[in-house]
N, C-alpha and C. Protein backbone atom coordinates (compact mmCIF):
# COMPACT_ATOMS: atom_id res chain seq x y z
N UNK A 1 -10.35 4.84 13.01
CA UNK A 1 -9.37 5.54 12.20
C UNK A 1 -8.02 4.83 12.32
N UNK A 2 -7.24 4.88 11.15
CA UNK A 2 -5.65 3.95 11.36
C UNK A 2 -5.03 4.65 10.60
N UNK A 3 -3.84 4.73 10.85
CA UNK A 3 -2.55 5.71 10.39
C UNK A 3 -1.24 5.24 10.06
N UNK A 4 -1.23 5.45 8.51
CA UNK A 4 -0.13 4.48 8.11
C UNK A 4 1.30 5.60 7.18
N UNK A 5 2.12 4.65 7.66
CA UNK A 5 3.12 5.77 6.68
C UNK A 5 3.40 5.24 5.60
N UNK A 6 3.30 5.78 3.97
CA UNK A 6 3.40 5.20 3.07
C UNK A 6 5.09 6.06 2.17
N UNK A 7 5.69 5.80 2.29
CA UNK A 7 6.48 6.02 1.34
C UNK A 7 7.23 7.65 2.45
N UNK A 8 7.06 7.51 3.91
CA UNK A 8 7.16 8.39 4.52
C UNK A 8 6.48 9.32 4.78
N UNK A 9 5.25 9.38 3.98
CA UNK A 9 4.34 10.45 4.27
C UNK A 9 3.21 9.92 5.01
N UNK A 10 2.81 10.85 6.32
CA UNK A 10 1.61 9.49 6.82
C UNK A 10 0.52 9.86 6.15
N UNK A 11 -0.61 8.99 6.25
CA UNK A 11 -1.62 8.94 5.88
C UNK A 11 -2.67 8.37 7.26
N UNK A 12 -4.20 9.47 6.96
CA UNK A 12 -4.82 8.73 7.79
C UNK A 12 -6.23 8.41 7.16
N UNK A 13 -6.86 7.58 7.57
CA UNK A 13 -8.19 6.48 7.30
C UNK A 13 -9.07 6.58 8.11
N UNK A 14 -10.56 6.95 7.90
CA UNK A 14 -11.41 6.48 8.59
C UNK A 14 -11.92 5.69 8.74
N UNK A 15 -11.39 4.25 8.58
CA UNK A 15 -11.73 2.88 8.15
C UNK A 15 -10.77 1.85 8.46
N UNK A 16 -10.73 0.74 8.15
CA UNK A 16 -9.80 -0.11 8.44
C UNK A 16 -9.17 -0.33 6.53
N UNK A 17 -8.20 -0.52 5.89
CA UNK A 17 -8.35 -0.41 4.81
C UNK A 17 -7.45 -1.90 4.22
N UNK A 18 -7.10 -2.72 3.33
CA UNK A 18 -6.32 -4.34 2.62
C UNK A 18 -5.23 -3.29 1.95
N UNK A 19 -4.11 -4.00 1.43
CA UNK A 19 -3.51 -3.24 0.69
C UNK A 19 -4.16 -3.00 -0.82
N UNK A 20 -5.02 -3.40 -0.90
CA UNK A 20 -5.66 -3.41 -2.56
C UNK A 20 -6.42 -2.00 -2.47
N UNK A 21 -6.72 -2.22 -1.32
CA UNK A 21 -7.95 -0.56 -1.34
C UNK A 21 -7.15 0.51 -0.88
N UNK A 22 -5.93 0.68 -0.29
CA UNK A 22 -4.85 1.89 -0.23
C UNK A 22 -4.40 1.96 -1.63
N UNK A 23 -3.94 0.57 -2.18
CA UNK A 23 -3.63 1.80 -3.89
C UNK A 23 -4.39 2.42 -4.54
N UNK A 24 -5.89 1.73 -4.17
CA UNK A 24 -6.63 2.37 -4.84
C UNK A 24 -7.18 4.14 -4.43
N UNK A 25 -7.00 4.07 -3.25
CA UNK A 25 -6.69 5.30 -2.58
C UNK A 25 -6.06 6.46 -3.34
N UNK A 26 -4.63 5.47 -3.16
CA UNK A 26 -3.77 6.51 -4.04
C UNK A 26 -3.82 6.30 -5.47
N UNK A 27 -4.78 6.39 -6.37
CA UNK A 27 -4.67 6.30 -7.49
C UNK A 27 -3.59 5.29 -8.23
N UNK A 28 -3.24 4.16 -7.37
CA UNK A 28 -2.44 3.36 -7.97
C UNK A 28 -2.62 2.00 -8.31
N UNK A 29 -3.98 2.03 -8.38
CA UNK A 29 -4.84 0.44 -8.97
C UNK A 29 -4.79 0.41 -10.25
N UNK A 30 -3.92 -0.78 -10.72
CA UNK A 30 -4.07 -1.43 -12.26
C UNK A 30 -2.04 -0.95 -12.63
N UNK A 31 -1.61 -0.09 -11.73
CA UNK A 31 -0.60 0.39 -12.30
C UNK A 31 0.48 -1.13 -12.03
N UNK A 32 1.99 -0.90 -12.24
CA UNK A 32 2.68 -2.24 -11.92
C UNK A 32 3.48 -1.52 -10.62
N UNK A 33 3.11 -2.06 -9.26
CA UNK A 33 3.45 -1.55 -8.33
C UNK A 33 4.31 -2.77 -7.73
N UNK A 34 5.06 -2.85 -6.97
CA UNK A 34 5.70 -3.69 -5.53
C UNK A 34 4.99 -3.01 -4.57
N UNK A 35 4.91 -3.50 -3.31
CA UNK A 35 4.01 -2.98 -2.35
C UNK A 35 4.90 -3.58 -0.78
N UNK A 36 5.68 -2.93 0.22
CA UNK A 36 6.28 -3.66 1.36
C UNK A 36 5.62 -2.93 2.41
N UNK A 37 5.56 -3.82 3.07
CA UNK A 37 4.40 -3.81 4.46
C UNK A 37 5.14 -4.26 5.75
N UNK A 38 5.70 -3.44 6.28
CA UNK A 38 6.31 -3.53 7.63
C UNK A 38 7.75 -4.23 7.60
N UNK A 39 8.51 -4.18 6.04
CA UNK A 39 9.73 -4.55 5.96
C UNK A 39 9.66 -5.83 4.87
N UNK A 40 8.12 -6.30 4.83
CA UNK A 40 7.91 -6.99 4.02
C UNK A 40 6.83 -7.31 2.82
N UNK A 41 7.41 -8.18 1.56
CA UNK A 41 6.96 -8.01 0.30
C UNK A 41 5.47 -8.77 0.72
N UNK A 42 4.22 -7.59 -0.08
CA UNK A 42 3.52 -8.25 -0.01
C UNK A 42 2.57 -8.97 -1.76
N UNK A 43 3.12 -10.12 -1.66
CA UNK A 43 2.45 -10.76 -3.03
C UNK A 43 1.61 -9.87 -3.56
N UNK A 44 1.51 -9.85 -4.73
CA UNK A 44 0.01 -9.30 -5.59
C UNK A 44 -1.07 -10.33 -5.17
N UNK A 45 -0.65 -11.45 -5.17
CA UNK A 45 -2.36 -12.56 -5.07
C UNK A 45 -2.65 -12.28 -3.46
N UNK A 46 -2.12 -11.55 -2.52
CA UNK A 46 -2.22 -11.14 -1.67
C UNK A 46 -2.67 -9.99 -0.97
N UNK A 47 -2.68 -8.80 -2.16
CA UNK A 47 -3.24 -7.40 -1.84
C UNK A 47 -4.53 -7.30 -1.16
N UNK A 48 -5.57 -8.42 -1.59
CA UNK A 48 -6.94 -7.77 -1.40
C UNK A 48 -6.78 -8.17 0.12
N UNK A 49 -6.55 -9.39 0.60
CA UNK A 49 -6.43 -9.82 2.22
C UNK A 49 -5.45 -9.75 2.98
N UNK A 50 -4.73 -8.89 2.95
CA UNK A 50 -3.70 -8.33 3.55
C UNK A 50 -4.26 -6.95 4.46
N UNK A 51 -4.66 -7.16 5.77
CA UNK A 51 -5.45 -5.79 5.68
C UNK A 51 -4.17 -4.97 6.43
N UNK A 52 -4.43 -3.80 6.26
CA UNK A 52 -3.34 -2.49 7.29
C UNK A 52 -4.01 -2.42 8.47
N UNK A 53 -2.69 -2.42 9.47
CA UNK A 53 -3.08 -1.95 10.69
C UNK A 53 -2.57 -0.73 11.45
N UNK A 54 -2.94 0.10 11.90
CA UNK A 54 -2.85 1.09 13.00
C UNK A 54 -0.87 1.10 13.39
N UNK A 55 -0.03 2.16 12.32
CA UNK A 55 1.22 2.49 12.78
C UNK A 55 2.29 1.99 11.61
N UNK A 56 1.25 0.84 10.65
CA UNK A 56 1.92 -0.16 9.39
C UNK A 56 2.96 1.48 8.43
N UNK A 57 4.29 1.04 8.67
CA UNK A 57 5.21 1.59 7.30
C UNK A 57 4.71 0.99 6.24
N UNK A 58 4.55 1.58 4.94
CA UNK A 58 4.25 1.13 3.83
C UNK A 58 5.03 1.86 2.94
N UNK A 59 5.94 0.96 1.70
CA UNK A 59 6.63 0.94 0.81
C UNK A 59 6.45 1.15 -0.06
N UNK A 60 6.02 1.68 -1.50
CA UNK A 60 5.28 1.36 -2.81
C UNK A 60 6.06 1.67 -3.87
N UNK A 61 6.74 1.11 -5.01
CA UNK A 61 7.94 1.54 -6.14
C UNK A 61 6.55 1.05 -7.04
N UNK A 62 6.91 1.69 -8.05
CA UNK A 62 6.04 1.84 -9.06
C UNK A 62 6.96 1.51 -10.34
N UNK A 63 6.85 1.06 -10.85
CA UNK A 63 7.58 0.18 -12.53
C UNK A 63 7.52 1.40 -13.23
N UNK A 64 8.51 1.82 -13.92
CA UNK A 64 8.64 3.02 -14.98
C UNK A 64 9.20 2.19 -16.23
N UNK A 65 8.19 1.83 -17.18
CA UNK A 65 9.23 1.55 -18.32
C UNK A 65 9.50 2.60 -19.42
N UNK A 66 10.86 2.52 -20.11
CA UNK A 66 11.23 3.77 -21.08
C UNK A 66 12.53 2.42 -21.58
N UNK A 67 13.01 3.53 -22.45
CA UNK A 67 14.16 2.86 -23.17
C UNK A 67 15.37 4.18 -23.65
């Protein structure tokens, strides 16, 4: 199990989880996200092998476009 705080709220896993499979978690796969991982940006060509570990802060802004 690993326990991460995302956006201040923790979250916990019975698994080890990449950042690609936490958005997908949170219903936020395909959307236009930024994603920071312990203070830092983590690439999109980077999500799937980036894995989370046990205590990781996690960041997530989500793109709103309007006019």
């Amino acid at each position: 199990m690993i326990a991460v705080t995302v956006n201040g709220t923790a979250h916990r896993f019975e698994q080890a989880l990449n950042c690609q499979q936490l958005l997908e978690r949170l219903n936020l796969a395909g959307k236009r996200v930024a994603l920071e991982r312990n203070g830092e940006i983590v690439p999109r060509s980077r999500l799937g092998a980036e894995a989370l570990a046990d205590g990781d802060q996690i960041e997530i802004v989500i793109a709103v476009g309007g006019g």
